[in-house]
C-alpha atoms as a PDB file:
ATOM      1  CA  UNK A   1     -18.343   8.208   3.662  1.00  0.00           C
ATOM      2  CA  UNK A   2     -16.405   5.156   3.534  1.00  0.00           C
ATOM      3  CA  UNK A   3     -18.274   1.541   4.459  1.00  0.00           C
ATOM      4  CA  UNK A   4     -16.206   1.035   7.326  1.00  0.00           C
ATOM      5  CA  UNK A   5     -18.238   3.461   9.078  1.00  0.00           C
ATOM      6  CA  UNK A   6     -21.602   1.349   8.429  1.00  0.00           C
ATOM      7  CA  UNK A   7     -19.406  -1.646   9.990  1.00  0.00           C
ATOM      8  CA  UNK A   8     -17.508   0.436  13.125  1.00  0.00           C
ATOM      9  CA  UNK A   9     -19.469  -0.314  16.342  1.00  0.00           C
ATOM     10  CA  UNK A  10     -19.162   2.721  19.450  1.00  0.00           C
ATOM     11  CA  UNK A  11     -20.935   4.467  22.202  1.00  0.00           C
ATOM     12  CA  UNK A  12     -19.364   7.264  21.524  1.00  0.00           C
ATOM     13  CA  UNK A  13     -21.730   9.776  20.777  1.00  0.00           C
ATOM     14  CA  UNK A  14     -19.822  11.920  17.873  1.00  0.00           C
ATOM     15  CA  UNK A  15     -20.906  14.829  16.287  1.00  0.00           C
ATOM     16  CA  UNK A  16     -22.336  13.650  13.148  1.00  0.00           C
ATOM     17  CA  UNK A  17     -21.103  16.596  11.118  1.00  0.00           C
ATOM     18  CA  UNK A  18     -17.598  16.706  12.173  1.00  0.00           C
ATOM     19  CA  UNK A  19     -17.756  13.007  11.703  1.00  0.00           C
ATOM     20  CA  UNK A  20     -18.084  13.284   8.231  1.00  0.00           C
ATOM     21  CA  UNK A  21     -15.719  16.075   8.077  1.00  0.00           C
ATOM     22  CA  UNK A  22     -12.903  14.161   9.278  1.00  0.00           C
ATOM     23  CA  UNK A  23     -13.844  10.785   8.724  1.00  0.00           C
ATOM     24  CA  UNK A  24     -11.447  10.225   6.300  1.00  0.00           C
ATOM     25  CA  UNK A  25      -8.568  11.726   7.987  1.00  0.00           C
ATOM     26  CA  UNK A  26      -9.347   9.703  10.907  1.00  0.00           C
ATOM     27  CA  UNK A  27      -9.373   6.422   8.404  1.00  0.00           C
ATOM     28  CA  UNK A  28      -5.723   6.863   7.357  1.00  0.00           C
ATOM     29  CA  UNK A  29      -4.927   9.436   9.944  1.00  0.00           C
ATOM     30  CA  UNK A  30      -6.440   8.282  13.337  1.00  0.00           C
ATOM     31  CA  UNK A  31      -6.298  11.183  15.595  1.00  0.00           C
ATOM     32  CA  UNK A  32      -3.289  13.174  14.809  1.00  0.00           C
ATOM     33  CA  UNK A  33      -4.896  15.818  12.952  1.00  0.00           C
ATOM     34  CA  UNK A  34      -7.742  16.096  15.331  1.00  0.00           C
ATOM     35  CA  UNK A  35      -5.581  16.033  18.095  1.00  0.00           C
ATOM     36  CA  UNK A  36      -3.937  19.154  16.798  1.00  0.00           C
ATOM     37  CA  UNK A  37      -7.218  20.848  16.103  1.00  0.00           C
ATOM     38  CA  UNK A  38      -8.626  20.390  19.815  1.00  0.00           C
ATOM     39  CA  UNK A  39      -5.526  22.156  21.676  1.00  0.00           C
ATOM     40  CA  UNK A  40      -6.087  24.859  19.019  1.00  0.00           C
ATOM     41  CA  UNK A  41      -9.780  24.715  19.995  1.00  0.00           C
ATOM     42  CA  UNK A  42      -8.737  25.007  23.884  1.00  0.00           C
ATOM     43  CA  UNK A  43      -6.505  27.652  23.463  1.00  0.00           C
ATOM     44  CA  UNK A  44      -8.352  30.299  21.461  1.00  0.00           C
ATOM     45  CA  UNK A  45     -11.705  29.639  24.246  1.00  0.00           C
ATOM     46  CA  UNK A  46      -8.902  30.403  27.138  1.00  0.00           C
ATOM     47  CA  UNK A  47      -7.501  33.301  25.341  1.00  0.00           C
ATOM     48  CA  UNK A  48     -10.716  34.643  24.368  1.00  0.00           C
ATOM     49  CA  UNK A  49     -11.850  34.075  28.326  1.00  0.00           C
ATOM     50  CA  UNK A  50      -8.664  35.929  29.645  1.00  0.00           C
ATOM     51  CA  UNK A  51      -9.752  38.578  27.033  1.00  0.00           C
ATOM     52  CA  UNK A  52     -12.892  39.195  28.304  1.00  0.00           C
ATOM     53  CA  UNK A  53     -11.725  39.703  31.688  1.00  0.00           C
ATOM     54  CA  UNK A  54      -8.978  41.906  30.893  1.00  0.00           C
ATOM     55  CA  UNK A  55     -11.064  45.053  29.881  1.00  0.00           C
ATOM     56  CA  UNK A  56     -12.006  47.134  32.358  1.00  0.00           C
ATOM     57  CA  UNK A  57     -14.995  48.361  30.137  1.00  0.00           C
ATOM     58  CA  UNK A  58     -16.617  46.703  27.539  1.00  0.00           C
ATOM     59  CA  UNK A  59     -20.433  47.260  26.469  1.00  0.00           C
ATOM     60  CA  UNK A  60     -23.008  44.647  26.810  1.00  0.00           C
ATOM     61  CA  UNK A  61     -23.148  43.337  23.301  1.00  0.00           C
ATOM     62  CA  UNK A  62     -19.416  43.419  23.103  1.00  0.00           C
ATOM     63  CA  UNK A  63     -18.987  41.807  26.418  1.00  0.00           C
ATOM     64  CA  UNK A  64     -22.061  38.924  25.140  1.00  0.00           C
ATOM     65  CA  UNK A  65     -20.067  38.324  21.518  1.00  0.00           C
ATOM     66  CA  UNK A  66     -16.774  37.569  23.764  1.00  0.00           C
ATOM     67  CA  UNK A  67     -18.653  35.459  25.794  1.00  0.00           C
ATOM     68  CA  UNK A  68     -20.670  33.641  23.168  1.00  0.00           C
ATOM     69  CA  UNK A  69     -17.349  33.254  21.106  1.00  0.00           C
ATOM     70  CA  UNK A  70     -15.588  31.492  23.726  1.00  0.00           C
ATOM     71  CA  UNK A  71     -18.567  29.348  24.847  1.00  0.00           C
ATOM     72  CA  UNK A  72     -18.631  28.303  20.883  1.00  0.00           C
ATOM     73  CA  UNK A  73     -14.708  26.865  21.044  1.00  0.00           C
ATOM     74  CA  UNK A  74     -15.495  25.320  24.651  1.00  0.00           C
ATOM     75  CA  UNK A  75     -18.330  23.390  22.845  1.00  0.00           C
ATOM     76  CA  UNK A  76     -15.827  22.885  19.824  1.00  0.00           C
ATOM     77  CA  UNK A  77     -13.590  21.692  22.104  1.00  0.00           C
ATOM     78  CA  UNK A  78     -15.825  19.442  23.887  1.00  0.00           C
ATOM     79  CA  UNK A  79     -16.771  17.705  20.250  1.00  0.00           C
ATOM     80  CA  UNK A  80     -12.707  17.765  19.246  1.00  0.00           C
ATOM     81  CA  UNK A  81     -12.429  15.815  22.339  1.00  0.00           C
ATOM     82  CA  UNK A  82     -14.947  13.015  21.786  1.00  0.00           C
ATOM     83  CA  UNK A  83     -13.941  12.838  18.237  1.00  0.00           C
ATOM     84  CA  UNK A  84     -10.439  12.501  19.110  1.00  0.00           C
ATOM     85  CA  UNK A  85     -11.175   9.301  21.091  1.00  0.00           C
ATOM     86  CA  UNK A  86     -13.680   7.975  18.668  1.00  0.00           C
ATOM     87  CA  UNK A  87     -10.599   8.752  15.555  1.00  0.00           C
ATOM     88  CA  UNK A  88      -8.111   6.787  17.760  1.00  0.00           C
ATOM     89  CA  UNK A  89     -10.477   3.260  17.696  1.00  0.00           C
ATOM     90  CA  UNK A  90     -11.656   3.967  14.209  1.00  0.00           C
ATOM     91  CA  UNK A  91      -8.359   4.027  13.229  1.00  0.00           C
ATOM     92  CA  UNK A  92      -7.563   0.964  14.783  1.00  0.00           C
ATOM     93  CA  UNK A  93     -10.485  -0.909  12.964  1.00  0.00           C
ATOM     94  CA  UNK A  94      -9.265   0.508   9.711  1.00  0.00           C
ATOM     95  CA  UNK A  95      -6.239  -0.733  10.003  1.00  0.00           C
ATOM     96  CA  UNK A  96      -7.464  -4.235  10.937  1.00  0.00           C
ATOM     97  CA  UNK A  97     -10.531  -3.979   7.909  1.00  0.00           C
ATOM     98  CA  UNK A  98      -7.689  -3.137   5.551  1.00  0.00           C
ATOM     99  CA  UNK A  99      -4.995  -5.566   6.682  1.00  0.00           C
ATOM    100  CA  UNK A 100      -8.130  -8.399   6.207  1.00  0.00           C
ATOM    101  CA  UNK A 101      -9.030  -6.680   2.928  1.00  0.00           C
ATOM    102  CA  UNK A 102      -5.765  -7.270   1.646  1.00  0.00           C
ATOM    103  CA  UNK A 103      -5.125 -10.915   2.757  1.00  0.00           C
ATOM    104  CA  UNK A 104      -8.035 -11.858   1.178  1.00  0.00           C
ATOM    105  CA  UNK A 105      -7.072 -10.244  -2.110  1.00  0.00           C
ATOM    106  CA  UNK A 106      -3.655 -12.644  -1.745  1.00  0.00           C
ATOM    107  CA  UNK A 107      -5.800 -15.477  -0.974  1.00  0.00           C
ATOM    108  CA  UNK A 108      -8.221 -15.289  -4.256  1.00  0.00           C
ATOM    109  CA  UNK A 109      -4.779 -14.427  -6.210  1.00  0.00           C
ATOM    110  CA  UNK A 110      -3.024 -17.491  -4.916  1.00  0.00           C
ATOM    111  CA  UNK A 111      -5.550 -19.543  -5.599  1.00  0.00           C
ATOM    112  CA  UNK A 112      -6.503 -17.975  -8.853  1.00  0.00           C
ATOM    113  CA  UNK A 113      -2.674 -18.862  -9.686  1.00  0.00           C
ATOM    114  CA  UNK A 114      -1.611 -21.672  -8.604  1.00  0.00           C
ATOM    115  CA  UNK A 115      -4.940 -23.688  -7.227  1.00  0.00           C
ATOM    116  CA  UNK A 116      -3.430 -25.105  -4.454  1.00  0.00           C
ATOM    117  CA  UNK A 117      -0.655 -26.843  -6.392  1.00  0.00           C
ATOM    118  CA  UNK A 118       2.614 -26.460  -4.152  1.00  0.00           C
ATOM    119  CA  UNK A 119       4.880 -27.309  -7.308  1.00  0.00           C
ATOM    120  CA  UNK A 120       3.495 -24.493  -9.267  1.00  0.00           C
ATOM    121  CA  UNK A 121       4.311 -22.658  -6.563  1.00  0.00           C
ATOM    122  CA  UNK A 122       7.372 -23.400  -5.370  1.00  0.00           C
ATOM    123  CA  UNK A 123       8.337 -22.512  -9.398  1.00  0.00           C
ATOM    124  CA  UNK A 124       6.953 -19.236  -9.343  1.00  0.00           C
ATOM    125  CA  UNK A 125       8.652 -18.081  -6.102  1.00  0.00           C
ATOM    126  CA  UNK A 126      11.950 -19.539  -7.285  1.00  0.00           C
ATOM    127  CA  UNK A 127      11.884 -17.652 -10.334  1.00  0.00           C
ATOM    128  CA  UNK A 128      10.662 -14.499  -8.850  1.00  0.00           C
ATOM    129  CA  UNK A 129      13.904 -14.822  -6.589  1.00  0.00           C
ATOM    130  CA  UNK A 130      16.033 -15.676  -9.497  1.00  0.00           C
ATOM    131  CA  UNK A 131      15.194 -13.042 -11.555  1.00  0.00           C
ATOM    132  CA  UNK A 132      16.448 -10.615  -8.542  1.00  0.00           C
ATOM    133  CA  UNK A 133      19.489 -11.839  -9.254  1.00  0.00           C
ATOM    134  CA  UNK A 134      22.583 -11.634 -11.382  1.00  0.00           C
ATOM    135  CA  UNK A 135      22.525 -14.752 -12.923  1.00  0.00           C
ATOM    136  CA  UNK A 136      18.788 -14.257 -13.324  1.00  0.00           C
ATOM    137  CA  UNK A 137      19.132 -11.216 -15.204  1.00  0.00           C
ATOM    138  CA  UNK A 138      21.509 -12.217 -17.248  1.00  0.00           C
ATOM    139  CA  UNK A 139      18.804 -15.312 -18.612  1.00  0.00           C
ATOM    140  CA  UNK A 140      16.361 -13.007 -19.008  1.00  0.00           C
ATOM    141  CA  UNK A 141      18.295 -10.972 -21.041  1.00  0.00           C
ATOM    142  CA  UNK A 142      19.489 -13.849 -22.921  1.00  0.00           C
ATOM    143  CA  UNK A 143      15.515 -14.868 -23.363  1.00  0.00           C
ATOM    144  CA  UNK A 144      14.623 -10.976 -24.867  1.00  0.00           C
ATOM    145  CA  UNK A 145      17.448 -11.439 -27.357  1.00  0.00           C
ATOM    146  CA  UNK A 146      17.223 -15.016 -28.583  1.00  0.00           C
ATOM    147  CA  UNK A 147      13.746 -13.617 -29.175  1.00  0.00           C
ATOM    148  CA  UNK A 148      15.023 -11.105 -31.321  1.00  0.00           C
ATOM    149  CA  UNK A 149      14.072  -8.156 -28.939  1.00  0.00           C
ATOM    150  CA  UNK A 150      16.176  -5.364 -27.225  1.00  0.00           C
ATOM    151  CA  UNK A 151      19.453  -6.263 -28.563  1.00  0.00           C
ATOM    152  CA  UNK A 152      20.637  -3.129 -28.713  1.00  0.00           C
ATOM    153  CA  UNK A 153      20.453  -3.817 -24.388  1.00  0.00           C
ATOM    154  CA  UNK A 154      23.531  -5.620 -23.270  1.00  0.00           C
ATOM    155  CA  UNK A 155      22.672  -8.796 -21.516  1.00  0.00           C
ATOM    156  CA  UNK A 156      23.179  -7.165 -18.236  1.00  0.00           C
ATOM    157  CA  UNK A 157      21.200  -4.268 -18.558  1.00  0.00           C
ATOM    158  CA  UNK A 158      18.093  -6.399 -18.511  1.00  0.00           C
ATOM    159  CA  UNK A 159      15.935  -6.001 -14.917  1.00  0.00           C
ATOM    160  CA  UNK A 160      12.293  -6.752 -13.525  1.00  0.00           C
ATOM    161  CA  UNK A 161      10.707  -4.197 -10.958  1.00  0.00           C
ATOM    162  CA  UNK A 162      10.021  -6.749  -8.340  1.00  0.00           C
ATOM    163  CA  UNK A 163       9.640  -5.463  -5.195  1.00  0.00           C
ATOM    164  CA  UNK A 164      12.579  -5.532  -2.457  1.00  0.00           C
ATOM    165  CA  UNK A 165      10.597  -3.699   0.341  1.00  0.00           C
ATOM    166  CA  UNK A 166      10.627  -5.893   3.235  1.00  0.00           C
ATOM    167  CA  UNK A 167       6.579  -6.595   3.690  1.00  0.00           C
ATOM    168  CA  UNK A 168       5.512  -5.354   6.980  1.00  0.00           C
ATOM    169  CA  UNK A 169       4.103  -8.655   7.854  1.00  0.00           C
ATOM    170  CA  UNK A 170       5.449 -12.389   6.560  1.00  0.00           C
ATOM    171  CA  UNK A 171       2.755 -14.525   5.154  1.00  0.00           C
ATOM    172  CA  UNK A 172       2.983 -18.129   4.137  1.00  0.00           C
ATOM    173  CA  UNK A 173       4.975 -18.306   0.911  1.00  0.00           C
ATOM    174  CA  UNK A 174       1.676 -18.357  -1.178  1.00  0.00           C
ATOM    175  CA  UNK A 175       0.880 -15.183  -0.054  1.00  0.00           C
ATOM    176  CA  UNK A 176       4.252 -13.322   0.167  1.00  0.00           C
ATOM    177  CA  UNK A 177       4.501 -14.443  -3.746  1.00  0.00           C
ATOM    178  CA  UNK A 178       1.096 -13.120  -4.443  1.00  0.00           C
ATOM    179  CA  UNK A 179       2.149  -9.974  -2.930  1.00  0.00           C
ATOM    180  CA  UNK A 180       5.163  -9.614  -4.908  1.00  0.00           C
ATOM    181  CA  UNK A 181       2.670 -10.298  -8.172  1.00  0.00           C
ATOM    182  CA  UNK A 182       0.380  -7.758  -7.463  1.00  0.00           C
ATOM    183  CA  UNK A 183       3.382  -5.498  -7.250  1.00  0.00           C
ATOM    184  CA  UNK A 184       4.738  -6.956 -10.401  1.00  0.00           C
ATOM    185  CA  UNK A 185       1.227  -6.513 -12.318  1.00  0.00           C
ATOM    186  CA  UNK A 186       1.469  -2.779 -11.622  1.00  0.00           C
ATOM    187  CA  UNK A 187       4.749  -2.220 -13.741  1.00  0.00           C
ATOM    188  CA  UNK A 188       4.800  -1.011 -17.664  1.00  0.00           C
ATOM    189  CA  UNK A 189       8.159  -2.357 -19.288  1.00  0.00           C
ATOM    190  CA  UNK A 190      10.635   0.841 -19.922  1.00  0.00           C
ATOM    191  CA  UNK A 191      13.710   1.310 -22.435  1.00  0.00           C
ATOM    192  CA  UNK A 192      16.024   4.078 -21.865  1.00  0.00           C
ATOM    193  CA  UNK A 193      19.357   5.498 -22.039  1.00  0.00           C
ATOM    194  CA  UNK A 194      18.818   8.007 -19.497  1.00  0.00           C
ATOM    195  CA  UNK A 195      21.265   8.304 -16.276  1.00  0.00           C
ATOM    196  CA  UNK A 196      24.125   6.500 -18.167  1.00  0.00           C
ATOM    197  CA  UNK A 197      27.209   8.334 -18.899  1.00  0.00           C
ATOM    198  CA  UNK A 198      28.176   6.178 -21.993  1.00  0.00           C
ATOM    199  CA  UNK A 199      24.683   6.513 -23.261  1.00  0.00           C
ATOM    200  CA  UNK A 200      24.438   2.522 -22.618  1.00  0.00           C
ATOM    201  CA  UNK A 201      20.688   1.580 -22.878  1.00  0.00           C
ATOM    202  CA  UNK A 202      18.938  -0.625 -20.502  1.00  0.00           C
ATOM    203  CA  UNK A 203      15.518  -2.480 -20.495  1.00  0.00           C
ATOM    204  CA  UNK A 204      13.206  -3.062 -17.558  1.00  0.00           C
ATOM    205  CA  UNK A 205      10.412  -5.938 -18.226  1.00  0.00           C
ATOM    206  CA  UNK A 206       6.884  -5.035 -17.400  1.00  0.00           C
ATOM    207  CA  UNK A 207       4.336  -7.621 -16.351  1.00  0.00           C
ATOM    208  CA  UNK A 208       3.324  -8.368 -20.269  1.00  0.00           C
ATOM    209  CA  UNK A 209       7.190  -9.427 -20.515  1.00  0.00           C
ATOM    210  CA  UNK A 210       7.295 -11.527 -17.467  1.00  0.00           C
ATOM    211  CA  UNK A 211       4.110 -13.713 -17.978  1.00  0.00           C
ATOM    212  CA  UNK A 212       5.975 -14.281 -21.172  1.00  0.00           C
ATOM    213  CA  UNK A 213       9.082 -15.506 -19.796  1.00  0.00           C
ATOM    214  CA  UNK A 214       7.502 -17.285 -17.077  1.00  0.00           C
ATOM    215  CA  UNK A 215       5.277 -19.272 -19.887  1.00  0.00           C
ATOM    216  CA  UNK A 216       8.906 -20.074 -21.645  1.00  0.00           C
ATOM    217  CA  UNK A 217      10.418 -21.500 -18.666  1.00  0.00           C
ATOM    218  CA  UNK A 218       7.532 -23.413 -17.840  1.00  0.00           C
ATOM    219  CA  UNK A 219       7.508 -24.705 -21.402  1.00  0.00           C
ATOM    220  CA  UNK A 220      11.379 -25.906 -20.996  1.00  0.00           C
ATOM    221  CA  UNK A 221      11.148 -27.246 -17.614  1.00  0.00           C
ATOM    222  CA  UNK A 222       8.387 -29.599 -18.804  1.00  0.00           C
ATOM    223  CA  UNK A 223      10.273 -30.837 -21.900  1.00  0.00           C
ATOM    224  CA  UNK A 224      13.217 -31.229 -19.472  1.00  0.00           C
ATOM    225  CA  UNK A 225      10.484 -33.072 -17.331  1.00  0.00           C
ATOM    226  CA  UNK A 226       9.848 -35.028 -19.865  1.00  0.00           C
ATOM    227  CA  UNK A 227      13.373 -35.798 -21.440  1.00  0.00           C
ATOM    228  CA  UNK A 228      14.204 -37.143 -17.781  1.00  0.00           C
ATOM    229  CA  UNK A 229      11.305 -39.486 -17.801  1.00  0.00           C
ATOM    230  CA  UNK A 230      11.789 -41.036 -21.079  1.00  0.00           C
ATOM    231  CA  UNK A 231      15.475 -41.672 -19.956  1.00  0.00           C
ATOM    232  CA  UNK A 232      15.043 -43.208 -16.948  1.00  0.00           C
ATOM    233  CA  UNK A 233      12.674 -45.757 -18.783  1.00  0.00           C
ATOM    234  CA  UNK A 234      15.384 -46.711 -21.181  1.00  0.00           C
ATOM    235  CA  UNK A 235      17.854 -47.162 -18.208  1.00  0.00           C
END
């Protein structure tokens, strides 16, 4: 079982089997599943109650299975029940363990990247922005072929899977760009002429491509840097 369960605190007292049954549904899940599964529970014990009562005749041991079936879902039903409360917290603390899980993981990636340096920040956002766009596209398909790569991809057929999904919660700008990194360090570069009807071919970068590029622009922004402060000391 997962090692949220070693850290979840409750007085409920759950059936430890069906615990482990369903703790991962209830981890991802909370008590949906369970929730179904208890009215099921409730309404096989009343139907097999209103069955028992409905024969005129039935012989003892027939009469004691009925009896000891429906007392079985009843007690089901009774363990459904706690376990459908219990689901509903654990659930809760999932979310919250995961949620803290994952700002950490922004937190050692932000500061794995950029060390606290707001410049080297602010540079890496900006570009991850620019590249979304259409001016930004067309430099990085002007980088790929001055390079010597891709040129059978026209200049505007050049893209970078960067996430667009609104995130479901807004960070500080560290940590939204770390999150659209660790998106961007998922992604394999892939050429293809597929889905166009003139056979055009396009390109979209892959992580290996973009810490590439980003070294290149950070390589002409400093000699830029650099021109500008050897100017201004002649002026």
């Amino acid at each position: 079982m997962s090692t949220y369960t070693e850290r979840f605190k409750t007085r409920l007292k759950v059936n430890p089997e069906l615990l482990e049954r369903y703790e991962y549904d209830a981890r991802y899940y909370g008590d949906k599943n369970i929730k179904n599964e208890l009215a099921s529970a409730k309404r096989t014990a009343t139907s097999l109650s209103k069955a028992s009562a409905s024969f005129s005749y039935l012989r003892p041991e027939q009469k004691l299975a009925l009896d000891a079936a429906t007392s079985a879902m009843r007690s089901l039903a009774n363990d459904l029940a706690v376990l459908q409360a219990w689901a509903k917290h654990y659930f809760a603390f999932c979310e919250l363990e995961r949620e803290r899980e994952h700002v950490e993981s922004l937190e050692q990636l932000a500061l794995k990247r950029w060390n606290n340096d707001a410049n080297a920040l602010k540079f890496e956002a900006d570009l991850l922005y620019e590249i979304q766009t259409k001016d930004g596209k067309l430099a990085l398909g002007d980088w790929f072929h001055g390079r010597g790569m891709h040129r059978d991809v026209a200049r505007e057929e050049f893209s970078m899977q960067i996430s667009t999904t609104p995130p479901k919660k807004i960070y500080s700008l560290a940590l939204n760009t770390a999150t659209l990194l660790q998106h961007l360090a998922e992604q394999t570069a892939h050429k293809s002429n597929a889905y166009s009807s003139k056979g055009t071919w396009w390109y979209v970068a892959g992580w290996k491509d973009y810490e590439d590029y980003i070294a290149w622009r950070k390589s002409v922004a400093g000699m830029a840097d650099s021109a500008i402060k050897k100017l201004s000391t002649l002026v």
